[in-house]
Structures are given as structure tokens and as C-alpha cells.
PDB file of N, CA and C in Angstrom:
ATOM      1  N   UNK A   1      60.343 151.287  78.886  1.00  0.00           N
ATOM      2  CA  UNK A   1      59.937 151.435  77.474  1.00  0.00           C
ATOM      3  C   UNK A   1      61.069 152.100  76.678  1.00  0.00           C
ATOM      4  N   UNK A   2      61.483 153.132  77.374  1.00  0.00           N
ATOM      5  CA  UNK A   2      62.998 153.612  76.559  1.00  0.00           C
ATOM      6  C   UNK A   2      63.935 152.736  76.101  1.00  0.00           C
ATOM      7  N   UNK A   3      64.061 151.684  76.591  1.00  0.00           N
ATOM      8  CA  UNK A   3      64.899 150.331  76.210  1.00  0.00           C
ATOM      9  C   UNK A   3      64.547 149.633  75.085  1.00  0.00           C
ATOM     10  N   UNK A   4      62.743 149.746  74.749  1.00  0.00           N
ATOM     11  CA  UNK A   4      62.310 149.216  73.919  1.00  0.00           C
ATOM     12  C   UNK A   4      62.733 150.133  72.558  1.00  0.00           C
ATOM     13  N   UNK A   5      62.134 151.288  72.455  1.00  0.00           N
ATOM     14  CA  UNK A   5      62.801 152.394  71.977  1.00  0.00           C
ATOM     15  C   UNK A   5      64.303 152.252  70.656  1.00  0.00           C
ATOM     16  N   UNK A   6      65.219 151.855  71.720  1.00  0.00           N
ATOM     17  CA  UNK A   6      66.339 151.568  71.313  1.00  0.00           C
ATOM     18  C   UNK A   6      66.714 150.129  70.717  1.00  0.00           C
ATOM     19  N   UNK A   7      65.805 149.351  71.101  1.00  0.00           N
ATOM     20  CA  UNK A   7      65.749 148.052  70.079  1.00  0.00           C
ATOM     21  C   UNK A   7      65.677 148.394  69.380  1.00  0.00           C
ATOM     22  N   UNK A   8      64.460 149.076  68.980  1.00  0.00           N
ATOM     23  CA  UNK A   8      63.684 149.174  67.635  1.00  0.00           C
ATOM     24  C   UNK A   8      64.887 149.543  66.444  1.00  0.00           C
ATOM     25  N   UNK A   9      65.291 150.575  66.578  1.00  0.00           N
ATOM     26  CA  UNK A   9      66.118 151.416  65.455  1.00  0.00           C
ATOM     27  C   UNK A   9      66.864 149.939  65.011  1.00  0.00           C
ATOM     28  N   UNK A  10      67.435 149.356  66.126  1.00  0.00           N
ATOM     29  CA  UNK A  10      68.405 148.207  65.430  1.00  0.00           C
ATOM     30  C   UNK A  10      67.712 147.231  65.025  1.00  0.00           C
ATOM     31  N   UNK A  11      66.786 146.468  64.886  1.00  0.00           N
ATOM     32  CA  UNK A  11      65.852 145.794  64.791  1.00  0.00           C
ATOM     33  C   UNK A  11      65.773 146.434  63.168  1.00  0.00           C
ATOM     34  N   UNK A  12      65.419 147.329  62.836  1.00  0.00           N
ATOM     35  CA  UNK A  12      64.961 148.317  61.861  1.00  0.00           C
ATOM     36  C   UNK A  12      66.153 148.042  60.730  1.00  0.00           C
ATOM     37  N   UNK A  13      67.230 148.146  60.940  1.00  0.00           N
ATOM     38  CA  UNK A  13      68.753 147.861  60.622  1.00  0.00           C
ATOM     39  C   UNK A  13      68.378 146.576  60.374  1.00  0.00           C
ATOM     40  N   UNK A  14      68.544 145.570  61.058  1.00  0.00           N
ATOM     41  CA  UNK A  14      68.620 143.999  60.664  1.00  0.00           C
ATOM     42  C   UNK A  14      67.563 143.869  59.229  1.00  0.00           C
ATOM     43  N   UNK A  15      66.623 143.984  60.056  1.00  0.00           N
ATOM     44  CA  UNK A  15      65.546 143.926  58.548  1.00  0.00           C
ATOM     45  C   UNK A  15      66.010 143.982  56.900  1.00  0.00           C
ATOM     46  N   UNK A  16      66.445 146.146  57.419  1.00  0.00           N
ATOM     47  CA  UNK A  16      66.864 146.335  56.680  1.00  0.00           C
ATOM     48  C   UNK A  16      68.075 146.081  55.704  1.00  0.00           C
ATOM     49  N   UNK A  17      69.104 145.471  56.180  1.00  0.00           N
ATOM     50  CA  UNK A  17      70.057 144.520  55.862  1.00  0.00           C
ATOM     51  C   UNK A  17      70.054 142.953  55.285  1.00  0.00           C
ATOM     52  N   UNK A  18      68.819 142.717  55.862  1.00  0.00           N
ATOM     53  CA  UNK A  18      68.589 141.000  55.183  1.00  0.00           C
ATOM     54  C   UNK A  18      67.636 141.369  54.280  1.00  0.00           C
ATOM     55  N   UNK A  19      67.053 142.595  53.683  1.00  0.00           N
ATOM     56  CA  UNK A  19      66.184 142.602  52.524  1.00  0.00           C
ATOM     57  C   UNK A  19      67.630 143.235  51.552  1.00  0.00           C
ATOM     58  N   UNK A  20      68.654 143.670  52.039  1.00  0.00           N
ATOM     59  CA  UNK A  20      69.610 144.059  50.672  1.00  0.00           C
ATOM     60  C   UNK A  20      70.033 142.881  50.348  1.00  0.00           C
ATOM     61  N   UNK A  21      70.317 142.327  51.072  1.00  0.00           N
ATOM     62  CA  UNK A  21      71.133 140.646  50.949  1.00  0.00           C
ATOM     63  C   UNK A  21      70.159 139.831  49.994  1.00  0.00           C
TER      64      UNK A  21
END
């Protein structure tokens, strides 16, 4: 689950990057 964890944040990033775009 710690692996999952660490998706997330970047996952979080992408999102957040294709809603500035």
C-alpha cells in the first residue's frame, strides 16, 4: 500500500497540470 501512497501525490500533479493547461 505504501507504493500506492506514492502514486497518489503524482497522480495528484498530473491532474493538476492538465486542469492549468
Amino acid at each position: 500500500m505504501e507504493e500506492i501512497k506514492y502514486i497518489e501525490p503524482a497522480a495528484l500533479h498530473d491532474e493538476m497540470l492538465a486542469l492549468r493547461n
